[in-house]
PDB file of N, CA and C in Angstrom:
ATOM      1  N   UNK A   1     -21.487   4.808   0.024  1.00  0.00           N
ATOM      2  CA  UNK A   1     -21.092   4.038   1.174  1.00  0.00           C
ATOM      3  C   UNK A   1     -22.339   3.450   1.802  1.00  0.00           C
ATOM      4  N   UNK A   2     -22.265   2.480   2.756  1.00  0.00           N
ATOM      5  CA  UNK A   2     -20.955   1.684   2.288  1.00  0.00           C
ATOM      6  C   UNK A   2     -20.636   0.676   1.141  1.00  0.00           C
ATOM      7  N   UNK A   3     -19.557   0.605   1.243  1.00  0.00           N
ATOM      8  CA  UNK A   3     -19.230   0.028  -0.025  1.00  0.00           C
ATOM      9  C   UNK A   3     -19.254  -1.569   0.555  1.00  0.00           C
ATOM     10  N   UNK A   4     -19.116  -2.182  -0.500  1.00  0.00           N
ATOM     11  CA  UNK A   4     -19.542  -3.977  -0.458  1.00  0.00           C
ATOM     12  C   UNK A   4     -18.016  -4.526  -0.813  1.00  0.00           C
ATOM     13  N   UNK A   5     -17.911  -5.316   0.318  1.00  0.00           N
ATOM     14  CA  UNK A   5     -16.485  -6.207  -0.318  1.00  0.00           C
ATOM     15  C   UNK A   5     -16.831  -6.505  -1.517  1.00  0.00           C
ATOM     16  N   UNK A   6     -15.354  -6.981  -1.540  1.00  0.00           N
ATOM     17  CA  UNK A   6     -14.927  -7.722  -3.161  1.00  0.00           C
ATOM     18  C   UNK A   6     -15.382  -9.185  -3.287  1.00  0.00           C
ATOM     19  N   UNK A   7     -15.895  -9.635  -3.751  1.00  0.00           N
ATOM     20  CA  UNK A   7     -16.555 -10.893  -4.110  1.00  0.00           C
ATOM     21  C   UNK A   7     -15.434 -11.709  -4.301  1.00  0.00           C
ATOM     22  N   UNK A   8     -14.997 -12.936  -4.446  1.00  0.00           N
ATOM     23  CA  UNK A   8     -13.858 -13.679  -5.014  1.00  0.00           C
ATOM     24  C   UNK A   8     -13.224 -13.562  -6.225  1.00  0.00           C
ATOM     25  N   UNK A   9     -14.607 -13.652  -7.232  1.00  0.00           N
ATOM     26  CA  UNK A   9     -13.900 -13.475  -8.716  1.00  0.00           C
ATOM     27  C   UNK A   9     -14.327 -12.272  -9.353  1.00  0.00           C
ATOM     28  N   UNK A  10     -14.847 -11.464  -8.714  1.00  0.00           N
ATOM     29  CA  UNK A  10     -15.286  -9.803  -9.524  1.00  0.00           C
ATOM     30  C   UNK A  10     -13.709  -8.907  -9.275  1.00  0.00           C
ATOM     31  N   UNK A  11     -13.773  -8.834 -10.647  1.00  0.00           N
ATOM     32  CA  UNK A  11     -12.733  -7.732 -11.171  1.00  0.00           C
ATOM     33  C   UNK A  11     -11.132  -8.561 -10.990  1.00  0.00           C
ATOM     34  N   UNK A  12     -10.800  -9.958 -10.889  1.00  0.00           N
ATOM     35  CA  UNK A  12      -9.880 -10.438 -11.148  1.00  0.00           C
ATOM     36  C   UNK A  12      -9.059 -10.362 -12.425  1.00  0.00           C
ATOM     37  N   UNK A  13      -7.542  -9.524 -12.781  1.00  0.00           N
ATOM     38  CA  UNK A  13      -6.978  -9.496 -13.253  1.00  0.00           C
ATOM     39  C   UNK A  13      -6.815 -10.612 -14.130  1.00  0.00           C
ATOM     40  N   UNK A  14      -7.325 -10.315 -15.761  1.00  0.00           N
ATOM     41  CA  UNK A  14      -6.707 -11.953 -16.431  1.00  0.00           C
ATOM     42  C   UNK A  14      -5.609 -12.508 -16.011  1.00  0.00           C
ATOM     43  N   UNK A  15      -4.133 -11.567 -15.998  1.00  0.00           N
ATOM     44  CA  UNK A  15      -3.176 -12.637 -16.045  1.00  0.00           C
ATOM     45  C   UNK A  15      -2.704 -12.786 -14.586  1.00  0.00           C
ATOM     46  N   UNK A  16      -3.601 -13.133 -13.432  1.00  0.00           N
ATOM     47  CA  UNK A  16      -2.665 -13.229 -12.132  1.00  0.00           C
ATOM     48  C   UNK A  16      -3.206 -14.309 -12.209  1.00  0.00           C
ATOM     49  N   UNK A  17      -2.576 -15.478 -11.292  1.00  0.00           N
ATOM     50  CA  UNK A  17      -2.862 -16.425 -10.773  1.00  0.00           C
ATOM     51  C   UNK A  17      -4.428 -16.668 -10.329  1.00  0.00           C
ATOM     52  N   UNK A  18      -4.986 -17.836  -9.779  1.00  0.00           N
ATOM     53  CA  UNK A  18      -6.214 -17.775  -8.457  1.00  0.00           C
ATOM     54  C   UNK A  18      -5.271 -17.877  -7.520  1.00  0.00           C
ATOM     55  N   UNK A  19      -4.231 -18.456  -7.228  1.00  0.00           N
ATOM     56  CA  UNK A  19      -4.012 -18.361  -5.127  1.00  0.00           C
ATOM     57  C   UNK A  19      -3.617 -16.960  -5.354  1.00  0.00           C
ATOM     58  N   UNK A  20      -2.668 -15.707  -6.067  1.00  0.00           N
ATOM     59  CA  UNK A  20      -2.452 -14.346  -5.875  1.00  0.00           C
ATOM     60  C   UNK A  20      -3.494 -13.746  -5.704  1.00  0.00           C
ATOM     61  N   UNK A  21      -4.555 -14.140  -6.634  1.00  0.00           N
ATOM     62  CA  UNK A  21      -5.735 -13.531  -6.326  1.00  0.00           C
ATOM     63  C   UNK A  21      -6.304 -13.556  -5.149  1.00  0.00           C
ATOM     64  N   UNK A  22      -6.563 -14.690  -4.897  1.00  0.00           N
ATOM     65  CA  UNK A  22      -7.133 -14.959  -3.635  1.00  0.00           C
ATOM     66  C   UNK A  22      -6.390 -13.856  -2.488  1.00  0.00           C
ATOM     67  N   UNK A  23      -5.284 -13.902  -1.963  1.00  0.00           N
ATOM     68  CA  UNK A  23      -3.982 -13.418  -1.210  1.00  0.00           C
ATOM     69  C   UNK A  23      -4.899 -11.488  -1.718  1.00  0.00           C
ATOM     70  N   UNK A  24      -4.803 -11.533  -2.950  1.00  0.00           N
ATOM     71  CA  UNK A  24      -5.228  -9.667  -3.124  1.00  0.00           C
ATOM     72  C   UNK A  24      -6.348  -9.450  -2.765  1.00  0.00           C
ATOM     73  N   UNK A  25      -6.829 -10.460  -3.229  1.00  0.00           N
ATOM     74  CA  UNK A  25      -8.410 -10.178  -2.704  1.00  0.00           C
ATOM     75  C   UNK A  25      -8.889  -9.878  -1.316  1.00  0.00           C
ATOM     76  N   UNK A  26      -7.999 -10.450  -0.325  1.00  0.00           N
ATOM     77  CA  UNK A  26      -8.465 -10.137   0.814  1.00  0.00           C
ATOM     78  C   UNK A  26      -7.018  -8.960   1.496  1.00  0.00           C
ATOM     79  N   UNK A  27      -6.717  -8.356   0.763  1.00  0.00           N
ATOM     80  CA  UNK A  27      -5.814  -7.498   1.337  1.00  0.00           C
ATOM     81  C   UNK A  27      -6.593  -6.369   0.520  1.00  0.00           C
ATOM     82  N   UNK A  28      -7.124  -6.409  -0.433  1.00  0.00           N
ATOM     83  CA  UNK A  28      -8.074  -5.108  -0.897  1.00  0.00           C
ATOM     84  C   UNK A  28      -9.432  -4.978  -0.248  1.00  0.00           C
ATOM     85  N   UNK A  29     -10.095  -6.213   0.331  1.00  0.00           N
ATOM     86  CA  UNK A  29     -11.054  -6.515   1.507  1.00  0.00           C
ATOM     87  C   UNK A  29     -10.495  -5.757   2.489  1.00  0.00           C
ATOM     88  N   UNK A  30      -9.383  -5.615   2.795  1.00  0.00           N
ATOM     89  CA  UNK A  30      -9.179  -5.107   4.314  1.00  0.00           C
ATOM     90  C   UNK A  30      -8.883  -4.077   4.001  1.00  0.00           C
ATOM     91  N   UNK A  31      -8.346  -3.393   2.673  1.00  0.00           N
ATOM     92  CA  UNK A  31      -8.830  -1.518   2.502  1.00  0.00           C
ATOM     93  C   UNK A  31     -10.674  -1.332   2.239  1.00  0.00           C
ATOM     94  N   UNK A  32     -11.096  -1.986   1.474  1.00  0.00           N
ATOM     95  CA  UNK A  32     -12.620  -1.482   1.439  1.00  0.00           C
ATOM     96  C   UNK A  32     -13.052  -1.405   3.393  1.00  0.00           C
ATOM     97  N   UNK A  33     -12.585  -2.101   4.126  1.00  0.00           N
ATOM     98  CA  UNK A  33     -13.176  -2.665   5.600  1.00  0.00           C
ATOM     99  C   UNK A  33     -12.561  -1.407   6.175  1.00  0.00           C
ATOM    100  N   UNK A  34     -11.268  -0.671   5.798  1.00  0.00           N
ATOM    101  CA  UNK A  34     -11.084   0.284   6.428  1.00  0.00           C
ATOM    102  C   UNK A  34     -11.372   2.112   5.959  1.00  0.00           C
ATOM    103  N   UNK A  35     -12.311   1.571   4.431  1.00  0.00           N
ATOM    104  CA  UNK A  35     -13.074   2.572   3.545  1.00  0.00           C
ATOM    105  C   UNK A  35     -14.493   2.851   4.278  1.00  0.00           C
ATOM    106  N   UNK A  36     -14.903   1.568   4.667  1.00  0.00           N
ATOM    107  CA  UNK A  36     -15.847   1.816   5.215  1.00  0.00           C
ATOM    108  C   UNK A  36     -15.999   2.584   6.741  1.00  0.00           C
ATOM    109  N   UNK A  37     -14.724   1.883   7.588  1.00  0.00           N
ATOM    110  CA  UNK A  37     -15.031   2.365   9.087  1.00  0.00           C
ATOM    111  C   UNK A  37     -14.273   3.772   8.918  1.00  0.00           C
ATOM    112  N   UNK A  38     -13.882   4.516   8.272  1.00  0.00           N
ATOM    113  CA  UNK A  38     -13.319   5.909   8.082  1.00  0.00           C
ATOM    114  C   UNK A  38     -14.689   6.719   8.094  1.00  0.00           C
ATOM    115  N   UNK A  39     -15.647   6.306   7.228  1.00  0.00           N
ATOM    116  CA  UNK A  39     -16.680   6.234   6.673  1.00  0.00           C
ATOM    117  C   UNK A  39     -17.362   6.209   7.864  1.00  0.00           C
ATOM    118  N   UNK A  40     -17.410   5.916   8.860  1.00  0.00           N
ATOM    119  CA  UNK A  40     -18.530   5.513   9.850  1.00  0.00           C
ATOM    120  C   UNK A  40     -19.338   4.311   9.968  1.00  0.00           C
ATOM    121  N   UNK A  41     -19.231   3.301   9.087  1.00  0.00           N
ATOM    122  CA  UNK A  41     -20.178   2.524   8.728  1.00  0.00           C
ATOM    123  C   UNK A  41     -19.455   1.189   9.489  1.00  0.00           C
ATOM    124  N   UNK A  42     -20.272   0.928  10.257  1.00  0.00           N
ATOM    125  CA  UNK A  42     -19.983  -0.246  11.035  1.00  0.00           C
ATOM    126  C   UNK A  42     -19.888  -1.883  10.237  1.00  0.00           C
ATOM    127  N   UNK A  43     -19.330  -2.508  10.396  1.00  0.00           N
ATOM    128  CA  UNK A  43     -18.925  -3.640   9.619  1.00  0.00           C
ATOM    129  C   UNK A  43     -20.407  -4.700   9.386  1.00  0.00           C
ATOM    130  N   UNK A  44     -21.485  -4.711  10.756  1.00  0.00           N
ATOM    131  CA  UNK A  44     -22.636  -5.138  10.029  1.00  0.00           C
ATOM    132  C   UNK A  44     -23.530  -4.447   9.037  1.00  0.00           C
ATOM    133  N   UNK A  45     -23.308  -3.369   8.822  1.00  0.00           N
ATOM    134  CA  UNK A  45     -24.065  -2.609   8.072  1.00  0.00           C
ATOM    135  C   UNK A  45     -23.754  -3.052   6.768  1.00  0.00           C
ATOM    136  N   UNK A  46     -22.468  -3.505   6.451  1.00  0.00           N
ATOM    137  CA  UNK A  46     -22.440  -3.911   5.330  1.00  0.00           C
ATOM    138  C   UNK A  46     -23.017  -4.789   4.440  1.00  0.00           C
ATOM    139  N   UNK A  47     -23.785  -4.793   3.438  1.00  0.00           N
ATOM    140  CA  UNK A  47     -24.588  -5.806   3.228  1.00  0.00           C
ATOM    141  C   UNK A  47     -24.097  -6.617   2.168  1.00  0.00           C
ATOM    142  N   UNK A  48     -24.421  -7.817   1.724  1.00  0.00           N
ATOM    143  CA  UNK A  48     -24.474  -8.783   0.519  1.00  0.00           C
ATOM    144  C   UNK A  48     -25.254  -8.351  -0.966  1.00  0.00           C
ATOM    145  N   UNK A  49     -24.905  -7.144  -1.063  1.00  0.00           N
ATOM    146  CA  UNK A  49     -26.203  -6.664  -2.296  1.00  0.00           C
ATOM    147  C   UNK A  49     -24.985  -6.204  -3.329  1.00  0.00           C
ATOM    148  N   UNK A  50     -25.638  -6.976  -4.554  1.00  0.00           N
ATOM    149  CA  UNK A  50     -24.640  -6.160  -6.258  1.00  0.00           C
ATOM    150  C   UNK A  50     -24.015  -4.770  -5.741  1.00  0.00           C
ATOM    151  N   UNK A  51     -22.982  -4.257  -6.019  1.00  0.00           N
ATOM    152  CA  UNK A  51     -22.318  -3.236  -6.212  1.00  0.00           C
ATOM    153  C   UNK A  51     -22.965  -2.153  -7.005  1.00  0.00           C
ATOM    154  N   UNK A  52     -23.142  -0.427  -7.052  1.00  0.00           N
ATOM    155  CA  UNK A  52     -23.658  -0.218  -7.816  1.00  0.00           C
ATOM    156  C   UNK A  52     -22.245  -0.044  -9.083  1.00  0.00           C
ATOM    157  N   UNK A  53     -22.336   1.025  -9.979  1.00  0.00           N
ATOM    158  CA  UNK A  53     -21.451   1.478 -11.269  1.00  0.00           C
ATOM    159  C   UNK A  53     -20.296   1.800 -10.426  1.00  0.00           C
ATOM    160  N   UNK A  54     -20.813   2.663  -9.652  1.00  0.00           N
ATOM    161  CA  UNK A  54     -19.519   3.518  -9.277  1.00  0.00           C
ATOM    162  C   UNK A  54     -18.653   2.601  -8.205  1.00  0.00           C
ATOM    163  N   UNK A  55     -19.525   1.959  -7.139  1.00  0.00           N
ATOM    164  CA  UNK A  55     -18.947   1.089  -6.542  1.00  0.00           C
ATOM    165  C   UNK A  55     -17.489   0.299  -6.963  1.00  0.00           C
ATOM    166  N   UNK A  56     -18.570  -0.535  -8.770  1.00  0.00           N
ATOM    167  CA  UNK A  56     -17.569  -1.587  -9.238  1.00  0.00           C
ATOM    168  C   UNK A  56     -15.902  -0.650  -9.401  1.00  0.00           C
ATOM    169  N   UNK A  57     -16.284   0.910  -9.330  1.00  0.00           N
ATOM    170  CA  UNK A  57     -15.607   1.536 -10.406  1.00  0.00           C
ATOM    171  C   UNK A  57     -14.235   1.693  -9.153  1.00  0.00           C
ATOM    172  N   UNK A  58     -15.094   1.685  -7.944  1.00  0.00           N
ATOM    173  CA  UNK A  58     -13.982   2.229  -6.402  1.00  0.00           C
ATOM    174  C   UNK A  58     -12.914   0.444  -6.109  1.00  0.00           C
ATOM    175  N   UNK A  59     -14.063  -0.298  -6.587  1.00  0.00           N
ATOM    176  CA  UNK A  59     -12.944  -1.577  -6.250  1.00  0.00           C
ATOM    177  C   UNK A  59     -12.067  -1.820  -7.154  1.00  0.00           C
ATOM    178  N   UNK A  60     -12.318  -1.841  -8.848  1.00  0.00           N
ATOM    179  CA  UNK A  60     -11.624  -1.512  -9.693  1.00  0.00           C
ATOM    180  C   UNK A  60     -10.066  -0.936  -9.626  1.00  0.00           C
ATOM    181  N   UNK A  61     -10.248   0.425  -9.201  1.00  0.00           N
ATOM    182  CA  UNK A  61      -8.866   1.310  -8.524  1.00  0.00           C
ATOM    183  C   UNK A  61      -8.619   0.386  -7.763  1.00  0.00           C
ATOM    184  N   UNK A  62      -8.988  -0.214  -6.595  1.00  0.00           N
ATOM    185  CA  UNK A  62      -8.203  -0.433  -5.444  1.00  0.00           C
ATOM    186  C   UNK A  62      -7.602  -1.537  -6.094  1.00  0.00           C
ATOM    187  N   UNK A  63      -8.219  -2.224  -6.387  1.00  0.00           N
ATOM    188  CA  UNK A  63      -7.426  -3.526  -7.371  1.00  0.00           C
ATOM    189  C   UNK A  63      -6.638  -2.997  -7.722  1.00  0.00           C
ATOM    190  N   UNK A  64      -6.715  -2.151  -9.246  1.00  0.00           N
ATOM    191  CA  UNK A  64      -5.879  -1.927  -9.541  1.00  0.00           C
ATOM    192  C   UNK A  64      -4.422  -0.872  -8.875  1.00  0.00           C
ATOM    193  N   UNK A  65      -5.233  -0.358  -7.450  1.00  0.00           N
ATOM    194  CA  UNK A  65      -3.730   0.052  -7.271  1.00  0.00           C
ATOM    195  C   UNK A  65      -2.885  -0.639  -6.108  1.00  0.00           C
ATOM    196  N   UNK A  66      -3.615  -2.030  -5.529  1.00  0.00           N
ATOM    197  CA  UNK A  66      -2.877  -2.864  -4.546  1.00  0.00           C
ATOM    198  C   UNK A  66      -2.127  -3.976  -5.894  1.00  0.00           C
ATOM    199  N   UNK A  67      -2.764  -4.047  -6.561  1.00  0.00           N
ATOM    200  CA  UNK A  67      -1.752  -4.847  -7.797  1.00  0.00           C
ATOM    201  C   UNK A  67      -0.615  -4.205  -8.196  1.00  0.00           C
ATOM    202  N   UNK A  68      -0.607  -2.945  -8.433  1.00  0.00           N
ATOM    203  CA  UNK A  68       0.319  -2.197  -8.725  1.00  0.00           C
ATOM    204  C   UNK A  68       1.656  -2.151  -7.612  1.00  0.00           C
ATOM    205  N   UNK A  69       0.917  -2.002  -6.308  1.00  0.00           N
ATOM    206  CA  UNK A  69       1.835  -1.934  -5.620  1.00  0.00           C
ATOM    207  C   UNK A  69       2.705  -3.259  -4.819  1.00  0.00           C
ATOM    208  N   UNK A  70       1.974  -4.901  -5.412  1.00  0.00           N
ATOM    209  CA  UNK A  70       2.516  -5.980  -5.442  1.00  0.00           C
ATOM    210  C   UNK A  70       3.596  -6.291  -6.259  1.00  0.00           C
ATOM    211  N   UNK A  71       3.194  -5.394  -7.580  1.00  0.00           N
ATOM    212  CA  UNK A  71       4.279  -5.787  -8.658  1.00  0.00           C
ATOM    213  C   UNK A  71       5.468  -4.857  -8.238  1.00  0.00           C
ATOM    214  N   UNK A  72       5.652  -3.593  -7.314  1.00  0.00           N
ATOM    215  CA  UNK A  72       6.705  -2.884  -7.268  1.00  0.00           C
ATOM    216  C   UNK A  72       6.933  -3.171  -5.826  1.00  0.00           C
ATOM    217  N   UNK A  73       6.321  -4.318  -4.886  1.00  0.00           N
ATOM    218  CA  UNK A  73       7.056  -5.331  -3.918  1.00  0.00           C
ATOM    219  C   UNK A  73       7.762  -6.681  -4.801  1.00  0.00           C
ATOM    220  N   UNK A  74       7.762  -6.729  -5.572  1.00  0.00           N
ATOM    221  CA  UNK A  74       8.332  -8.124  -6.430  1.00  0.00           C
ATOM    222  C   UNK A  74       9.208  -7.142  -7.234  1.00  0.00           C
ATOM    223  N   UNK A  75       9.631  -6.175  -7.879  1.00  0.00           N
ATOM    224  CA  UNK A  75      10.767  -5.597  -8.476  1.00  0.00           C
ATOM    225  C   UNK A  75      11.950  -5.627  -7.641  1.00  0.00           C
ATOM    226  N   UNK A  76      12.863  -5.127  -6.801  1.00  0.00           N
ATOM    227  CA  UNK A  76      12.924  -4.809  -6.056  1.00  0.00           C
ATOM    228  C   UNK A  76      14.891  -6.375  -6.240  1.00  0.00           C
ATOM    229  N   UNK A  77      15.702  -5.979  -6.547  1.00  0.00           N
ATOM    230  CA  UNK A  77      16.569  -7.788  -6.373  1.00  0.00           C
ATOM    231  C   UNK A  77      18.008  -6.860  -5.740  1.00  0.00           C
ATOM    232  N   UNK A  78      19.108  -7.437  -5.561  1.00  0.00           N
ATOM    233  CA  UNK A  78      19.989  -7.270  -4.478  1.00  0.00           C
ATOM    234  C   UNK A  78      20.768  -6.148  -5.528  1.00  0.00           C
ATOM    235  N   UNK A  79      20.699  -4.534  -4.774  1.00  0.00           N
ATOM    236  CA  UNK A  79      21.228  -4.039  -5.217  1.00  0.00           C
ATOM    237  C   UNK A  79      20.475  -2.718  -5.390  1.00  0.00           C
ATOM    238  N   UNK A  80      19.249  -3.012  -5.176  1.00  0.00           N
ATOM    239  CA  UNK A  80      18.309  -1.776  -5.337  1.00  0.00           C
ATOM    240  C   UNK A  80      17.972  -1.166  -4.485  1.00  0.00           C
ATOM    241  N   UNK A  81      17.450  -1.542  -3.591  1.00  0.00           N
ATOM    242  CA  UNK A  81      17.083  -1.105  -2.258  1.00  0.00           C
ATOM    243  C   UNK A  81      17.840  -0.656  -0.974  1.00  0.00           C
ATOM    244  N   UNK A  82      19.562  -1.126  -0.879  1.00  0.00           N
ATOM    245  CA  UNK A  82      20.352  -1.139  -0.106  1.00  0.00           C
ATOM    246  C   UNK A  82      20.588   0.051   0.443  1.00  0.00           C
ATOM    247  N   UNK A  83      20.405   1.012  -0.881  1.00  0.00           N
ATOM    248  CA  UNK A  83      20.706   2.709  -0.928  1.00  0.00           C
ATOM    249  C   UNK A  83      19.520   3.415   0.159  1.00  0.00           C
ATOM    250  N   UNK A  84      18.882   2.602   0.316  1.00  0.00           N
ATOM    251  CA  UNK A  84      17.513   3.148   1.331  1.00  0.00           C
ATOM    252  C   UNK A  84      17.658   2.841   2.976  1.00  0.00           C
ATOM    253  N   UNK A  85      18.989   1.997   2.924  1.00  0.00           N
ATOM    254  CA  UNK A  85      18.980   1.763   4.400  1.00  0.00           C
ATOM    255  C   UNK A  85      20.066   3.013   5.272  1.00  0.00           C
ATOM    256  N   UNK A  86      19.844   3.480   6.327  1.00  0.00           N
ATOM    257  CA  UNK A  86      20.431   4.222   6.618  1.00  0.00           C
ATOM    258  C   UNK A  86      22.109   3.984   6.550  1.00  0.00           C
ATOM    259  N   UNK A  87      22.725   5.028   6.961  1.00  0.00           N
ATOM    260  CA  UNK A  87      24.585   4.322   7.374  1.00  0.00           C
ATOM    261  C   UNK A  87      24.946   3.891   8.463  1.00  0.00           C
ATOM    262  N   UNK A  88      24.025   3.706   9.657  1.00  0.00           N
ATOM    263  CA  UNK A  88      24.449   2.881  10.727  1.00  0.00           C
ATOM    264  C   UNK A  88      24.250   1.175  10.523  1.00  0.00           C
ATOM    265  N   UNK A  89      23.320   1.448   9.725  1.00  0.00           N
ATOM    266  CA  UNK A  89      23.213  -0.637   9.418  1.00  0.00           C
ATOM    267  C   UNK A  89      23.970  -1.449   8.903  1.00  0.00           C
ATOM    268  N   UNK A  90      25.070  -1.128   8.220  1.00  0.00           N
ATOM    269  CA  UNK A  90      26.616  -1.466   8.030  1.00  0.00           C
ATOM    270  C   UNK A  90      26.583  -2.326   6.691  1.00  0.00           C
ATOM    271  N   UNK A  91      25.404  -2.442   6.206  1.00  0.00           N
ATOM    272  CA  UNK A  91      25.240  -3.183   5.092  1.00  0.00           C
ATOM    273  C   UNK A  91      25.929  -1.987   4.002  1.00  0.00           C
ATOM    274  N   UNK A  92      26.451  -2.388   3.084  1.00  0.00           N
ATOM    275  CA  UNK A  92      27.747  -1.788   2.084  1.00  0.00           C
ATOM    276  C   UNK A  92      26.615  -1.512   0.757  1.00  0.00           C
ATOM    277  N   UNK A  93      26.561  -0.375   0.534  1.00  0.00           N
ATOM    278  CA  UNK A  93      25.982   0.517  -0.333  1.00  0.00           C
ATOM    279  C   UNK A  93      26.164   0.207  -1.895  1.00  0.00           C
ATOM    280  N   UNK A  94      26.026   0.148  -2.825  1.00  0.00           N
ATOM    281  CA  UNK A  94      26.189   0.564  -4.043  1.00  0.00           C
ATOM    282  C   UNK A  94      26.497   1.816  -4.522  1.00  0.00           C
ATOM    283  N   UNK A  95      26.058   2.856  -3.856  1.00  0.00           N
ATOM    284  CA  UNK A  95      26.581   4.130  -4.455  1.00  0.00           C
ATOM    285  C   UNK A  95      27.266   4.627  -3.308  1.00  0.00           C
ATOM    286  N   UNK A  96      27.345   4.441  -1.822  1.00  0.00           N
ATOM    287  CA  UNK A  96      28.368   4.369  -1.238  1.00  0.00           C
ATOM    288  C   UNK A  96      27.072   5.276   0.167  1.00  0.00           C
ATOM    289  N   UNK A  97      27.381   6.294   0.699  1.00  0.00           N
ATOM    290  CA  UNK A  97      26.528   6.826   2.223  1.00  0.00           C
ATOM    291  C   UNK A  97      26.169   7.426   0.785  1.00  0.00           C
ATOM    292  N   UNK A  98      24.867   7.863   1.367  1.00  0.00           N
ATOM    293  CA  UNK A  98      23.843   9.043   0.695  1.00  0.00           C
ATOM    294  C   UNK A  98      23.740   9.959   1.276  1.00  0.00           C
ATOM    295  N   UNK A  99      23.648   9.904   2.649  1.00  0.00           N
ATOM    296  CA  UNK A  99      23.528  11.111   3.695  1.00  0.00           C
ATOM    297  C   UNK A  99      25.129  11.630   4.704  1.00  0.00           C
ATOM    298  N   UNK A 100      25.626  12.717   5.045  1.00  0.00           N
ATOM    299  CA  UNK A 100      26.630  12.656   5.759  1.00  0.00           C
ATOM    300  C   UNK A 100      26.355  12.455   7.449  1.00  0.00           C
ATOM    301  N   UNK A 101      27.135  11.641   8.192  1.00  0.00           N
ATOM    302  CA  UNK A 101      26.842  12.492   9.534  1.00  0.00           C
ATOM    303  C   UNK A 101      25.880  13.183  10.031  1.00  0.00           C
ATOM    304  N   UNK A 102      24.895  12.727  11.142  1.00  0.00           N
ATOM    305  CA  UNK A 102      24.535  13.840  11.471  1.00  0.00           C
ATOM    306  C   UNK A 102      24.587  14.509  12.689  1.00  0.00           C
ATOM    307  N   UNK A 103      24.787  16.117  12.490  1.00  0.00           N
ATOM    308  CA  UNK A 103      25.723  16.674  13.562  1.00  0.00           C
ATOM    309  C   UNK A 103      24.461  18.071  13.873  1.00  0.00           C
ATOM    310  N   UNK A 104      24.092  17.710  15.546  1.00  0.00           N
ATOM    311  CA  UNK A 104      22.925  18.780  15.860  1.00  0.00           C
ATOM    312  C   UNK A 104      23.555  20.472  15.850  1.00  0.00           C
ATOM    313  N   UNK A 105      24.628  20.235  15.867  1.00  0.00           N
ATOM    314  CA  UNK A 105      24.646  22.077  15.863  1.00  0.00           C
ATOM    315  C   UNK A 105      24.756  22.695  13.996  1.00  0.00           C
ATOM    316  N   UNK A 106      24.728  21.345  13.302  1.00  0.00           N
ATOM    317  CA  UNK A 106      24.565  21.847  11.595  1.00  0.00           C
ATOM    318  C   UNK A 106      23.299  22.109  11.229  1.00  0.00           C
ATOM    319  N   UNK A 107      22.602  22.263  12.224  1.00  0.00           N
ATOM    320  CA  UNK A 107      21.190  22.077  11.424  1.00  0.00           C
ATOM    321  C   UNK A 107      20.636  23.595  12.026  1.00  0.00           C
ATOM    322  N   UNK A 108      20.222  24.292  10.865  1.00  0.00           N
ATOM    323  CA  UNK A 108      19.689  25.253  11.042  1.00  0.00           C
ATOM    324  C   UNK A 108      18.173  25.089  12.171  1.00  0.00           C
ATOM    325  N   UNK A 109      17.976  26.189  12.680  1.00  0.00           N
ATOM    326  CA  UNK A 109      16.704  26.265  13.643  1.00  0.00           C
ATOM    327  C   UNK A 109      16.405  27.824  13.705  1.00  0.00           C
ATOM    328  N   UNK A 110      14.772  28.112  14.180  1.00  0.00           N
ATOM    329  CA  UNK A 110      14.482  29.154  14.462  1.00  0.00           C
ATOM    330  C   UNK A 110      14.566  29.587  15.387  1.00  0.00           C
ATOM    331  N   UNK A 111      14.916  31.238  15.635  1.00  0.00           N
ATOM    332  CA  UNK A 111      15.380  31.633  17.064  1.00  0.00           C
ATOM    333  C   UNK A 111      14.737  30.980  18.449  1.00  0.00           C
ATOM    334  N   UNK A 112      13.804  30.870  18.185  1.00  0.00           N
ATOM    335  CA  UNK A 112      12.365  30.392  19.035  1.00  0.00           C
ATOM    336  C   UNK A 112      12.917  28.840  19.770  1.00  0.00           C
ATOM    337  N   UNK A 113      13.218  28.274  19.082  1.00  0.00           N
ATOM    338  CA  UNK A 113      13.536  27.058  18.686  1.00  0.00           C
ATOM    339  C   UNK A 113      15.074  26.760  19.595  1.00  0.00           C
ATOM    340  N   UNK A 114      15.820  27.818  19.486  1.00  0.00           N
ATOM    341  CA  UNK A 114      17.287  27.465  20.047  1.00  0.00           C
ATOM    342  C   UNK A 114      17.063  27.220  21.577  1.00  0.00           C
TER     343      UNK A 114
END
């Protein structure tokens, strides 16, 4: 630490676009920006200098796991997700309520607690 943003074209995925890229690139910028201030390292401290091995190796992951998690925001088509909304939102289920009712004297508690 700290670690060095992502440059524009270091570690760009062959098959994505440049404007997706661009769009990831600065949404993996704003995890390294919040790698760093976890870190302590104040945002001028950061400098303009090559990455070392391990560095390339921390942006690498993040790439690769904000890509990952773009492609399983783009899966996602009418029918999949519905099951995730609670049963007061009235939108009509595919597999129908998931959860029953919920009723405060069904729920177990510790004596402490009552």
């Amino acid at each position: 630490f700290p670690l060095p943003l992502l440059a524009s074209k270091m570690q760009r995925p062959p098959d994505m676009q440049l404007w997706r890229w661009k769009i990831l690139c600065v949404f993996v910028n704003i995890i390294i920006t919040a790698l760093n201030r976890l870190y302590g390292t104040k945002p001028a401290e950061v400098c303009d200098v090559p990455p070392t091995l391990m560095q390339l190796d921390v942006h690498r992951r993040c790439v690769d796991r904000s890509k990952d998690f773009l492609d399983r925001l783009e899966k996602p088509s009418n029918g999949d997700w519905e099951y995730l909304l609670p049963d007061w939102v009235g939108i009509p289920k595919p597999a129908g309520p998931q959860y029953g009712d919920l009723v405060a004297a069904r729920v177990d508690l510790p004596p402490r607690a009552a």
